[in-house]
Protein backbone atom coordinates (compact mmCIF):
# COMPACT_ATOMS: atom_id res chain seq x y z
CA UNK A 1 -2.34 28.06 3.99
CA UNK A 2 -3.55 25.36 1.51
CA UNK A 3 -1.29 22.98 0.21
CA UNK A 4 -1.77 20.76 -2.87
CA UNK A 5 -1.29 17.22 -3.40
CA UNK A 6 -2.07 14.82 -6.01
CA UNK A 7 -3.56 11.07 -5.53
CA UNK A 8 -5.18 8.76 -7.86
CA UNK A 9 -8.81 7.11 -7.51
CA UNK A 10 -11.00 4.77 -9.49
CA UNK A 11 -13.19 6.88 -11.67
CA UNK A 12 -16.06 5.70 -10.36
CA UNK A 13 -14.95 6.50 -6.72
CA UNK A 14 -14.56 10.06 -7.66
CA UNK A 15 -17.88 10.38 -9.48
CA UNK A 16 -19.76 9.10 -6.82
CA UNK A 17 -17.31 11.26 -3.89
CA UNK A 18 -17.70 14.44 -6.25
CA UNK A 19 -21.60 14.34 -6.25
CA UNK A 20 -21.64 13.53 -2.48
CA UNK A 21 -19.54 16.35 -1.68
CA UNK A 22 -21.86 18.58 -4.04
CA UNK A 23 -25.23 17.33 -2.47
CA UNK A 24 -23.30 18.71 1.14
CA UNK A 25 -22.28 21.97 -0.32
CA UNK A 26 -19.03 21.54 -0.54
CA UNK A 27 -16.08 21.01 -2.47
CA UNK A 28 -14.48 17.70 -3.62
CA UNK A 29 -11.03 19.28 -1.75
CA UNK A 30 -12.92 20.36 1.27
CA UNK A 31 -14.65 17.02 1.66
CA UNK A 32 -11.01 15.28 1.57
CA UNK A 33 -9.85 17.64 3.89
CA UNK A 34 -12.62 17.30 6.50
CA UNK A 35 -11.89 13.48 6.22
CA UNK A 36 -8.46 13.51 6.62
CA UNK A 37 -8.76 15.87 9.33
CA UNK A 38 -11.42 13.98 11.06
CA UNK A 39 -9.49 10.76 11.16
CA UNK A 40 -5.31 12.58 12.49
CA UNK A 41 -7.45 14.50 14.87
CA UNK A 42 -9.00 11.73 17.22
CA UNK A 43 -6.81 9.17 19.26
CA UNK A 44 -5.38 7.09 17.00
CA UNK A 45 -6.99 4.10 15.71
CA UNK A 46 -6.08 1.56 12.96
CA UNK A 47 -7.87 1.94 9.91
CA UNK A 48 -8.55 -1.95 10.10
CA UNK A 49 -10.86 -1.00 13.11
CA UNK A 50 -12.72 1.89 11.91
CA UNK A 51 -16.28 1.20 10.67
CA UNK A 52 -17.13 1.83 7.18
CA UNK A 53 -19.53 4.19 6.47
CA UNK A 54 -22.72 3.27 4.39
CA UNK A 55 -22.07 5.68 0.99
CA UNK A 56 -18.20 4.11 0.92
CA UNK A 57 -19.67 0.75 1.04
CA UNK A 58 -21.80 1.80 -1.72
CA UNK A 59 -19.53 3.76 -4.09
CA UNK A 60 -17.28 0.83 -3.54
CA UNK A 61 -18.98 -1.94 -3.96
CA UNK A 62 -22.53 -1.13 -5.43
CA UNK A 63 -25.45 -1.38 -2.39
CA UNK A 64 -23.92 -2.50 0.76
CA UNK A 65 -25.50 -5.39 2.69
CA UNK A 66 -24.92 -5.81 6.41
CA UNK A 67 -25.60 -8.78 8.01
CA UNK A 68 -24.10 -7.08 11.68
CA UNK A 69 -24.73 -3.03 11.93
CA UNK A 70 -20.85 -1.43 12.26
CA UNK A 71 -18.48 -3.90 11.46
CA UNK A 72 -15.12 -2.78 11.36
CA UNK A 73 -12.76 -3.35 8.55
CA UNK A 74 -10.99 -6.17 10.55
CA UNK A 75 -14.29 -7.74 11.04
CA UNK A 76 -14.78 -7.25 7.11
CA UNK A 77 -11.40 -8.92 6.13
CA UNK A 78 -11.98 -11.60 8.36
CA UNK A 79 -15.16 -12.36 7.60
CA UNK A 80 -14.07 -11.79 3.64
CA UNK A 81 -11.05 -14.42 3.87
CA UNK A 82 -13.33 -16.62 6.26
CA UNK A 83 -15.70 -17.38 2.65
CA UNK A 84 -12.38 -17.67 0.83
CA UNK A 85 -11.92 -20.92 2.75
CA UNK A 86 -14.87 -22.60 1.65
């Protein structure tokens, strides 16, 4: 049975999510949903420590440039308050 919920998004974030989740035939919902699942159904891990994927670096923050493949978000917030310092 489908439940509904309601959150709130930059514009641009759902732009960018809702033509992502048309080019893989499927539903802005759906696309949610298969996140969400994706994420409570594995072992547990921080959201700190997951990698960011590619398109959320880019519907984020413009293009995405790596300087290490994979960094986590930890690695990401250090590194971010690490240029802070300077």
């Amino acid at each position: 049975m489908d439940a509904k919920i309601t959150m709130s998004f930059d514009e641009r974030v759902i732009e960018a999510a809702k033509l992502y989740a048309a080019k893989n035939n499927m539903s802005l919902s759906r696309l949610t949903e298969y996140l969400f699942r994706n994420i409570t159904q594995q072992n547990y891990t921080p959201i700190e420590d997951l990698p960011i994927a590619t398109w959320v670096n880019q519907i984020s923050e413009g293009e995405a440039q790596y300087t290490v493949k994979s960094k986590t978000r930890k690695h990401q917030q250090q590194s971010f308050f690490e240029s802070r310092k300077k």
